[in-house]
Every structure is written in structure tokens, then in C-alpha cells.
Protein backbone atom coordinates (compact mmCIF):
# COMPACT_ATOMS: atom_id res chain seq x y z
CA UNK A 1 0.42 -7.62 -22.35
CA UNK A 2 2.98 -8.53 -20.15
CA UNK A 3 3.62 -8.03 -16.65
CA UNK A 4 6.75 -5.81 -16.10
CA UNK A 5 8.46 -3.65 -13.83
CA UNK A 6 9.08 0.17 -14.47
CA UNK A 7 11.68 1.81 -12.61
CA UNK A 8 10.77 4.05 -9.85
CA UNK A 9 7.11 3.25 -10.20
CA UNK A 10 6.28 -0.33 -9.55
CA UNK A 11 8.59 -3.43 -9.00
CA UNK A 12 6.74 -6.47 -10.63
CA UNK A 13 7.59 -10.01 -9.04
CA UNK A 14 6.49 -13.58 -10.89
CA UNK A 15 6.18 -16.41 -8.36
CA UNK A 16 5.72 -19.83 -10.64
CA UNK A 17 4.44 -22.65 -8.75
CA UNK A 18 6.68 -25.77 -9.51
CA UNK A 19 3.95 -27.50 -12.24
CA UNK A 20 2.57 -24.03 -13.28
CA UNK A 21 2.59 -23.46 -17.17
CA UNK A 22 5.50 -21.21 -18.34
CA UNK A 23 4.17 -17.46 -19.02
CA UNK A 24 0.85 -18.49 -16.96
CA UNK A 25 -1.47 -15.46 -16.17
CA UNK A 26 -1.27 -14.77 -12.44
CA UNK A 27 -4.04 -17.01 -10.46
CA UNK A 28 -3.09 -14.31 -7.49
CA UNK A 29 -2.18 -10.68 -7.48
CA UNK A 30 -0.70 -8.77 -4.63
CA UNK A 31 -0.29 -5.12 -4.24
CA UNK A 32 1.23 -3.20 -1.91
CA UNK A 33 0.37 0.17 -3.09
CA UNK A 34 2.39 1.50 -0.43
CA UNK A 35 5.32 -0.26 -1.04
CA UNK A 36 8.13 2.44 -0.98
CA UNK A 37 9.63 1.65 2.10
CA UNK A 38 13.01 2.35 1.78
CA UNK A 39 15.30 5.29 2.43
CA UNK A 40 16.24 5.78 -1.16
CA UNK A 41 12.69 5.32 -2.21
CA UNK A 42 12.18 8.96 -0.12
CA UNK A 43 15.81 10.46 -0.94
CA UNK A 44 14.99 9.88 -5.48
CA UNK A 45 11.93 11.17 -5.27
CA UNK A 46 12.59 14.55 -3.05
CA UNK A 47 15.71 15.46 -4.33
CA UNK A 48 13.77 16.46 -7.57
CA UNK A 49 11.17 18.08 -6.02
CA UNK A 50 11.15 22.32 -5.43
CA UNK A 51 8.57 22.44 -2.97
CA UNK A 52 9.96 23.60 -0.03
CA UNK A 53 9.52 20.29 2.25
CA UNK A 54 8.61 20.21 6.12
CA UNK A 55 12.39 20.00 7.91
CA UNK A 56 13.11 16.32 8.71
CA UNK A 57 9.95 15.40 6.99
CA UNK A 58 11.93 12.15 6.31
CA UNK A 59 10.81 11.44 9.93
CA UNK A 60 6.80 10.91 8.62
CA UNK A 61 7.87 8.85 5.62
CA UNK A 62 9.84 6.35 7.85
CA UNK A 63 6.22 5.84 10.19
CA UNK A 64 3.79 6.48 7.27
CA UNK A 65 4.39 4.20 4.76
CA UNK A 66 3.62 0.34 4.90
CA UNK A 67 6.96 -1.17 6.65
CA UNK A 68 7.30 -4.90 5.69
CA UNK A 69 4.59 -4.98 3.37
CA UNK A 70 6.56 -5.87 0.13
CA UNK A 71 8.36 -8.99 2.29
CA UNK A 72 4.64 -10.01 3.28
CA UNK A 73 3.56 -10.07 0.30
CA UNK A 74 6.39 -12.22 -1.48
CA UNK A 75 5.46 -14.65 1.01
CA UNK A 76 2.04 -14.95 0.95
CA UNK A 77 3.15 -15.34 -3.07
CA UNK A 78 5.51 -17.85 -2.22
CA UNK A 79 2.91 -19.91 0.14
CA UNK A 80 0.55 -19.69 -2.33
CA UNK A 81 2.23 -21.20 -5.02
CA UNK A 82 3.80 -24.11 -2.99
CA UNK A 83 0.35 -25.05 -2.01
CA UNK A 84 -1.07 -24.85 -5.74
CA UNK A 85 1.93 -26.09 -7.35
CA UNK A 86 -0.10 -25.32 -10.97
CA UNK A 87 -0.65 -21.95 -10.03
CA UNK A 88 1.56 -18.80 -10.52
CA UNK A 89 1.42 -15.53 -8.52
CA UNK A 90 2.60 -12.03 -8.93
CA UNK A 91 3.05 -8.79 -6.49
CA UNK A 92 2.81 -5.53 -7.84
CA UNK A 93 5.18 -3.11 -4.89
CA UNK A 94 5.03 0.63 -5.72
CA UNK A 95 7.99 2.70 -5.62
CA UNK A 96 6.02 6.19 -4.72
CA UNK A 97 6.51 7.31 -1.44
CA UNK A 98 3.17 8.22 -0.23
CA UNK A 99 4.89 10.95 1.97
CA UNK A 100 4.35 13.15 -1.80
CA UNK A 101 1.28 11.12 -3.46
CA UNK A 102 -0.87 8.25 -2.37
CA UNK A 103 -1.30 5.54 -5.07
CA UNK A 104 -4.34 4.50 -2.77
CA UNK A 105 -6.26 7.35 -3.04
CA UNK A 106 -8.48 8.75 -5.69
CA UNK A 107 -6.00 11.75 -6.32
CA UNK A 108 -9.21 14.25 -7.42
CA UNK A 109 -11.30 13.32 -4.19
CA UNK A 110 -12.31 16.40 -1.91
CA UNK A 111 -10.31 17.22 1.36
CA UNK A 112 -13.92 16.97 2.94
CA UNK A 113 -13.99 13.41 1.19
CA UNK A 114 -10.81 12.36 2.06
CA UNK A 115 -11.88 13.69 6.04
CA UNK A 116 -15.25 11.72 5.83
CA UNK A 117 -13.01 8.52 4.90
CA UNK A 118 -10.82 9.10 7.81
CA UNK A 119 -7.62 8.79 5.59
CA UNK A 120 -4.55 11.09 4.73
CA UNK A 121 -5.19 13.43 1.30
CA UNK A 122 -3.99 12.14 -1.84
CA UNK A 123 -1.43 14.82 -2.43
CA UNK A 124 -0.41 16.33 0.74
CA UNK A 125 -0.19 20.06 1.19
CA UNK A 126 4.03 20.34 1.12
CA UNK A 127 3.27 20.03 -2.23
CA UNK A 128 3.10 23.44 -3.73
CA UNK A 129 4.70 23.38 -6.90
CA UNK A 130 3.06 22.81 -9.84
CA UNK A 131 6.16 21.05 -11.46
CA UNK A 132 6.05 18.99 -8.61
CA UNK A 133 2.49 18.20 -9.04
CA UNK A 134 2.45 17.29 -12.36
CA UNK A 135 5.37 15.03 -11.89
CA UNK A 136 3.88 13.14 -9.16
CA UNK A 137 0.77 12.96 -10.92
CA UNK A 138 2.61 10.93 -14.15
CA UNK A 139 4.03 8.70 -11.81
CA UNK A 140 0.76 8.33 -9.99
CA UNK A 141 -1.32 7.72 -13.29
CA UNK A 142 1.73 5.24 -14.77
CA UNK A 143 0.99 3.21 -11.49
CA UNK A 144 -2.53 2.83 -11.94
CA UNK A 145 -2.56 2.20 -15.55
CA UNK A 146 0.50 -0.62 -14.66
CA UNK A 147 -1.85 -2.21 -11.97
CA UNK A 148 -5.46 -2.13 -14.30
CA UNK A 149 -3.27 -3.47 -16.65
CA UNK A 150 -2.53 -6.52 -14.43
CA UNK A 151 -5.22 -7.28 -13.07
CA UNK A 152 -6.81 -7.55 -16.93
CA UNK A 153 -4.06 -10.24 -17.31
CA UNK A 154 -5.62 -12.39 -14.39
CA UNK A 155 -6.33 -15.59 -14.91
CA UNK A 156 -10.25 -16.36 -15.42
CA UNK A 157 -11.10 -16.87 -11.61
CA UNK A 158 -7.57 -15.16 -10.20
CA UNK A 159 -7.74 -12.87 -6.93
CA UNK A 160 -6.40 -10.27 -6.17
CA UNK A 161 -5.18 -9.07 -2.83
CA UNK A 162 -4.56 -5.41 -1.63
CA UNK A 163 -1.91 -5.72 1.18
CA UNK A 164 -1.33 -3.37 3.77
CA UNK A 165 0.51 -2.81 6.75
CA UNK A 166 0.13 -0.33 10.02
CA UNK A 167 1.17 1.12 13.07
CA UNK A 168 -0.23 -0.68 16.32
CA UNK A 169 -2.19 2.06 17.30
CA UNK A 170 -4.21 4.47 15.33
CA UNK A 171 -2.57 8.03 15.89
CA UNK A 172 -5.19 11.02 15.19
CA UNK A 173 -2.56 13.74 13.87
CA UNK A 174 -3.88 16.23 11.37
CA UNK A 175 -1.87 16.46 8.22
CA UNK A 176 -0.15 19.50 7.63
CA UNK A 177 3.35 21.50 7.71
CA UNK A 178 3.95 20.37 11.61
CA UNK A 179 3.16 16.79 10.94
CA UNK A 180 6.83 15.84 11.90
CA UNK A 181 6.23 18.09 15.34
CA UNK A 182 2.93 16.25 15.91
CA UNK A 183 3.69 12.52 15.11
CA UNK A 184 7.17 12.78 17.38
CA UNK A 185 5.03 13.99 20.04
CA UNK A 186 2.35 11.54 19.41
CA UNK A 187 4.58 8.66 19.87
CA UNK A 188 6.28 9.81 23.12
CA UNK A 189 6.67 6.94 25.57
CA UNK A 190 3.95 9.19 27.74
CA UNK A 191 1.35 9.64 25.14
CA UNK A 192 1.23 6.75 22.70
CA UNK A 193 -0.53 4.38 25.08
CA UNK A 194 -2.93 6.63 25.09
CA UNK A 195 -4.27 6.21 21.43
CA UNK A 196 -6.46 3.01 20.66
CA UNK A 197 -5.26 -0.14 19.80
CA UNK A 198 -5.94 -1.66 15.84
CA UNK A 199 -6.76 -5.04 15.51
CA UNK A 200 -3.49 -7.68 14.67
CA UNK A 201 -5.74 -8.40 11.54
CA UNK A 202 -8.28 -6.16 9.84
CA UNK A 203 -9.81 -7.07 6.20
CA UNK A 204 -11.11 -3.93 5.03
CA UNK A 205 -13.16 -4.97 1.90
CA UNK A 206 -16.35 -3.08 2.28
CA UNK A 207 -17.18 0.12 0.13
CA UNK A 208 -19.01 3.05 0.81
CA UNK A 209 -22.30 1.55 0.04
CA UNK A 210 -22.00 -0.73 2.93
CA UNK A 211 -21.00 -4.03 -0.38
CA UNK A 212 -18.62 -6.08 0.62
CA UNK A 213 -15.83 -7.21 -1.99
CA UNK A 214 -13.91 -9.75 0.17
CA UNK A 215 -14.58 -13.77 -0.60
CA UNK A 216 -16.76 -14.71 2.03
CA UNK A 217 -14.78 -17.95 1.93
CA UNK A 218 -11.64 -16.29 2.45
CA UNK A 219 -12.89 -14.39 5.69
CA UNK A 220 -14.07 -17.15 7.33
CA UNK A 221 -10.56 -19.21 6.46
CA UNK A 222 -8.76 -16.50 7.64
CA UNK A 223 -11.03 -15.67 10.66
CA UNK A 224 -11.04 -19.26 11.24
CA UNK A 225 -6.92 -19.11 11.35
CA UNK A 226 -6.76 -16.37 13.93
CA UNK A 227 -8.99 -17.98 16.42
CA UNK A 228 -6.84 -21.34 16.28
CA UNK A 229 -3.51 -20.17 15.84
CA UNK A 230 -1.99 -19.44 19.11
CA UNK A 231 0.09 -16.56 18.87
CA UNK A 232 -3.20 -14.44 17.91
């Protein structure tokens, strides 16, 4: 199987390292589930929706979704390859805004689950129609089946690497039809100091059961990097 890009659902990107073997399985995956960053990324997707959206609800997508993820993670590709010239890296960037599905959540969890994990819902609750749901849900399901599909093309001892980007500061708003009227005023120049800083850097690799899934090696590398670098 091949790795390849489908339109309006994942962009695929091969990063050969200059002595890597021609159609080498990726040592490293990246993938930016949240990669639908851009303005036309929002604009395709709504105008063939017939739930009636929040007004200016184009306002969340531009402060919810992961903004220079996808350019991350081409470098972090590109580093990686010029430092293992033998090795070959792909990314795997979504094209779903996750302003009408999250292709980083288990779509079928609970709201109660989704509360307990301190995330946003899988399908938000704009979403009324069941036309839209159902086409949101192939795109979501074509997504995951493209990405468990890569990662079975990893090379024996690859890694893979689920990037992410955030805000600075981790803004308690609850989900619903005024979520453009609460994150506008949650960001006003009076009340966004107010809400707690996140960390530069966060690896969050541990599952419910408390197992963590991130190299040990890799932490302490990158923990390592933080501490001597000087700009952290």
C-alpha cells in the first residue's frame, strides 16, 4: 500500500533523506490531525453543510484549530532526514476542520467522557443535520483508515509522532451555540491574562491508565534540549 494524499481529507508529504532507498517505508511519521488551518479548509467544508451554523463561527475555527502545525511538522521531517541521510519521513496533515468533526477524538465517546478528558466533543452540537453528520463522519472514518493504513507501512522500528499546536493559555469556554460570544470575550485584552499559562512544550503521551507511550529516550533528549537551549 502506498502512501497517498486524498483530496479534502489528508495531504500526504514524502521527505527522502539524500542516501535513503527509493520507495523506502517511512522511518518517521508525523500527523497533524488538526491540520486544516486555512481559510478555504473552513469555507469547502461549510458551504455544503445545512446545519444552521453559529454567525461568524469562522471566528472559533481561526483560534481552534492547530495554527502552524503542518509547517512544524515538514520541518521536523526535513531535520530528521538531513540528520539520517538513509532515512525517509512522511507527514500525514488533515484537511477536516475540527470546527465540524475532530479527527482526534473517538467520534462515539460520551459528552460525560469527552468532559472527564477535559477536551472539546468529537462532533460539536451546530451539527444538527443528519446529512451533515453522515458526511462528516465518511470523511472522518476515510482519515482514520488513511492514517492506520500508514502507520502499517512503517518501517520495522519507525516512530511516529502526533503533532500539535495551542493557544498560550488554556481558555475554559464551554462549547456550545455562543462559543464565538464566549471565546471573543475570553480573549479581551482585560480577561485573557487572567487564564493560566501552558507550558512552551508539553508531551502528552500518557493514557488513561496512567501507561506512558512516549520513548523514554526521546523525553529526556527533548527535556534535555529545553533546559540548554536558551530561548526556553
Amino acid at each position: 500500500m502506498s502512501l497517498q494524499s486524498i483530496p479534502g481529507i489528508v495531504d500526504v508529504q514524502i521527505f527522502h533523506g539524500e542516501h535513503a532507498r527509493p520507495g523506502a517505508a517511512p522511518d518517521l511519521l508525523v500527523e497533524i490531525p488538526h491540520g486544516a488551518t486555512t481559510t478555504l479548509d473552513y469555507t469547502s467544508v461549510a458551504a455544503r453543510l445545512t446545519s444552521p451554523l453559529p454567525e461568524s463561527l469562522i471566528d472559533f475555527f481561526y483560534v481552534n484549530t492547530d495554527a502552524g502545525a503542518p509547517e512544524l511538522a515538514a520541518a521536523v521531517a526535513r531535520r530528521f532526514t538531513a540528520a539520517e541521510p538513509a532515512r525517509t519521513a512522511a507527514t500525514l496533515r488533515c484537511r477536516i476542520p475540527r470546527t465540524f468533526i475532530d479527527c482526534n477524538r473517538r467520534i462515539d465517546a460520551s459528552p460525560a467522557e469527552f468532559r472527564e478528558g477535559k477536551v472539546t466533543p468529537g462532533i460539536p452540537p451546530w451539527i444538527t443535520a443528519p446529512a451533515d453528520r453522515a458526511l462528516l463522519r465518511e470523511r472522518y472514518d476515510a482519515y482514520v483508515a488513511a492514517v492506520r493504513g500508514a502507520t502499517e507501512r512503517l518501517a520495522t522500528g519507525g516512530a511516529m509522532l502526533l503533532l500539535h499546536t495551542y493557544a498560550p493559555r488554556s481558555v475554559d469556554v464551554e462549547v456550545d451555540l455562543d462559543i464565538v460570544t464566549s471565546i471573543r470575550r475570553a480573549w479581551q485584552p482585560d480577561v485573557a491574562p487572567t487564564w493560566p499559562l501552558r507550558p512552551e512544550v508539553d508531551i502528552i503521551g500518557r493514557g488513561v491508565d496512567g501507561t506512558s507511550h512516549a520513548p523514554e529516550a526521546v523525553v529526556a533528549a527533548l527535556r534535555e534540549y529545553c533546559r540548554r537551549v536558551p530561548h526556553w
